[in-house]
N, C-alpha and C. Protein backbone atom coordinates (compact mmCIF):
# COMPACT_ATOMS: atom_id res chain seq x y z
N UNK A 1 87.27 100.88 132.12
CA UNK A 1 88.53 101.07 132.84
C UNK A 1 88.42 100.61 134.29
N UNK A 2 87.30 100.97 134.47
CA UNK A 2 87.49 100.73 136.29
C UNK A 2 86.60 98.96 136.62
N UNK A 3 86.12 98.36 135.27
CA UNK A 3 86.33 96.89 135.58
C UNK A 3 87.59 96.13 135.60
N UNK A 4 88.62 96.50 134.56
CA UNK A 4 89.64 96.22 134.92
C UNK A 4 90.54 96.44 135.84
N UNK A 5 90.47 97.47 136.52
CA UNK A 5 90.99 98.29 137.78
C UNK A 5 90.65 97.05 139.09
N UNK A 6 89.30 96.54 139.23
CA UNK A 6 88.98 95.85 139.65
C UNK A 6 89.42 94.39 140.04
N UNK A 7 89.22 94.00 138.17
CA UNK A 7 89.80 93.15 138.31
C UNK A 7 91.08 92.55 138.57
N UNK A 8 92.02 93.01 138.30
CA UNK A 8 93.57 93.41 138.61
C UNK A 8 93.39 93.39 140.55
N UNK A 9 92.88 94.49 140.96
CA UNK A 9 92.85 94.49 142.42
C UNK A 9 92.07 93.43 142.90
N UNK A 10 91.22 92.83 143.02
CA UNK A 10 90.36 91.69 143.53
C UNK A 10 89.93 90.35 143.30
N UNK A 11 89.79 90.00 141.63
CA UNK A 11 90.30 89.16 141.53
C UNK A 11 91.05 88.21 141.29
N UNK A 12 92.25 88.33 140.75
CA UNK A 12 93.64 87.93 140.81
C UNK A 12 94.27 87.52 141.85
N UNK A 13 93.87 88.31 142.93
CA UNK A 13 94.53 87.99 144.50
C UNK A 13 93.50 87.15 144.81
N UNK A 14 92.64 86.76 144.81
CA UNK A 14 91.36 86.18 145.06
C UNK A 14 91.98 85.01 144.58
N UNK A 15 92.07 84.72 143.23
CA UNK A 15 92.54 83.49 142.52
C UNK A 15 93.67 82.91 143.25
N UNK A 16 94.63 83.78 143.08
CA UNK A 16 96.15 83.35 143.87
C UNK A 16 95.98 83.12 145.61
N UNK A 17 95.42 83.31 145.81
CA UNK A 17 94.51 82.90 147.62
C UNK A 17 94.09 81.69 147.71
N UNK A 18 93.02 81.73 146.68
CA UNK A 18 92.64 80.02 146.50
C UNK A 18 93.61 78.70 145.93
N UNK A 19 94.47 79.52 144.85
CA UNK A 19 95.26 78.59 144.40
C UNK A 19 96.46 78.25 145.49
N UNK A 20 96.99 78.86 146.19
CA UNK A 20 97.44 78.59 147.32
C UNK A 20 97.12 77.72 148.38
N UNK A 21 95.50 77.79 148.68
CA UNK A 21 95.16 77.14 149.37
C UNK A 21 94.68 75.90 149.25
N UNK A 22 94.56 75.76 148.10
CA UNK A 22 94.40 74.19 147.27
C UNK A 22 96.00 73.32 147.18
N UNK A 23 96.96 74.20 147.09
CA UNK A 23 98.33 73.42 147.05
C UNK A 23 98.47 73.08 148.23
N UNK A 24 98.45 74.28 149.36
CA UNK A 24 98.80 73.80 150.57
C UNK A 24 98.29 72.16 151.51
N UNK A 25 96.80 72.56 151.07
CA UNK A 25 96.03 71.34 150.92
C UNK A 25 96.45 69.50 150.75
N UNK A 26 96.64 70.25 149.37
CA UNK A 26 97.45 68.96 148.83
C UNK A 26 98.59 68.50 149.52
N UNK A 27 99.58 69.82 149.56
CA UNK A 27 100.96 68.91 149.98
C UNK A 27 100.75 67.81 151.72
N UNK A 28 99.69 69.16 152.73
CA UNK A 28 99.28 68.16 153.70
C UNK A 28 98.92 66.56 153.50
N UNK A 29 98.02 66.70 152.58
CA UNK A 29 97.11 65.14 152.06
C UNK A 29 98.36 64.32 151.76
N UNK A 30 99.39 64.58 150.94
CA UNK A 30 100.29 63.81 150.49
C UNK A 30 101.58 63.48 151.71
N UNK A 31 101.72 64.60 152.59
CA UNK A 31 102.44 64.41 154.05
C UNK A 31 101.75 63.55 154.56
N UNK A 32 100.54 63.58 154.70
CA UNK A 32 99.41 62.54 155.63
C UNK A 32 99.57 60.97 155.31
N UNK A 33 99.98 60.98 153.84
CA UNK A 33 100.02 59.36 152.89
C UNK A 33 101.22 58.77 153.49
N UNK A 34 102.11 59.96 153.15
CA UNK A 34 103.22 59.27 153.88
C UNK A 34 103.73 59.22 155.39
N UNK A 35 103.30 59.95 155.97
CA UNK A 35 103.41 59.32 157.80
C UNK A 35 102.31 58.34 158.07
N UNK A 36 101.34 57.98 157.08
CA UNK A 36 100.14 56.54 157.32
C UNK A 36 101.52 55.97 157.04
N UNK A 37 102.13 55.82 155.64
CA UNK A 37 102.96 54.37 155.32
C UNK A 37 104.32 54.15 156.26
N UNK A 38 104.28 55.74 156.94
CA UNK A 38 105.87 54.96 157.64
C UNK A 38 104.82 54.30 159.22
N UNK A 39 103.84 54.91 159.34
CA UNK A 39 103.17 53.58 161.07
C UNK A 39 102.71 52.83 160.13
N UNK A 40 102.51 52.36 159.17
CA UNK A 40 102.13 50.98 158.97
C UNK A 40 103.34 50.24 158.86
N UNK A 41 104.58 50.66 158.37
CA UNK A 41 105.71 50.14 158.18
C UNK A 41 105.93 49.57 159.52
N UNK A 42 105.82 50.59 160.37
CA UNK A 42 106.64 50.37 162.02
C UNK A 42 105.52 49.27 163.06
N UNK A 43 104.64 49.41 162.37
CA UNK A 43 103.64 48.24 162.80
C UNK A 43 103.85 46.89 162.71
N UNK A 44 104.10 47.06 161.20
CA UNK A 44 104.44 45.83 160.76
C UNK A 44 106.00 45.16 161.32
N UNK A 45 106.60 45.68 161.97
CA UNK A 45 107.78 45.19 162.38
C UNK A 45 107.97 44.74 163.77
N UNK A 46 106.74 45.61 164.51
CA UNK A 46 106.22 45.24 165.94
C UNK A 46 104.86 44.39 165.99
């Protein structure tokens, strides 16, 4: 009983912490792709 008690309290939130922080991650990396392609765009025009 009280491994599951556990687990429920610690690691689940644990999981959902990390999985959060892996998306957030990502969406930066993919913001990052695209403000590279709009200065290369604006480069290329200057």
């Amino acid at each position: 009983m009280t491994i599951i008690v556990s687990i429920l309290f610690y690691v689940i939130p644990a999981l959902l912490i990390i999985w959060f922080m892996v998306s957030v991650v990502s969406a930066l990396r993919h913001k990052n792709k695209i403000l590279e392609a709009i200065l290369e765009e604006i480069k290329k025009k200057n």
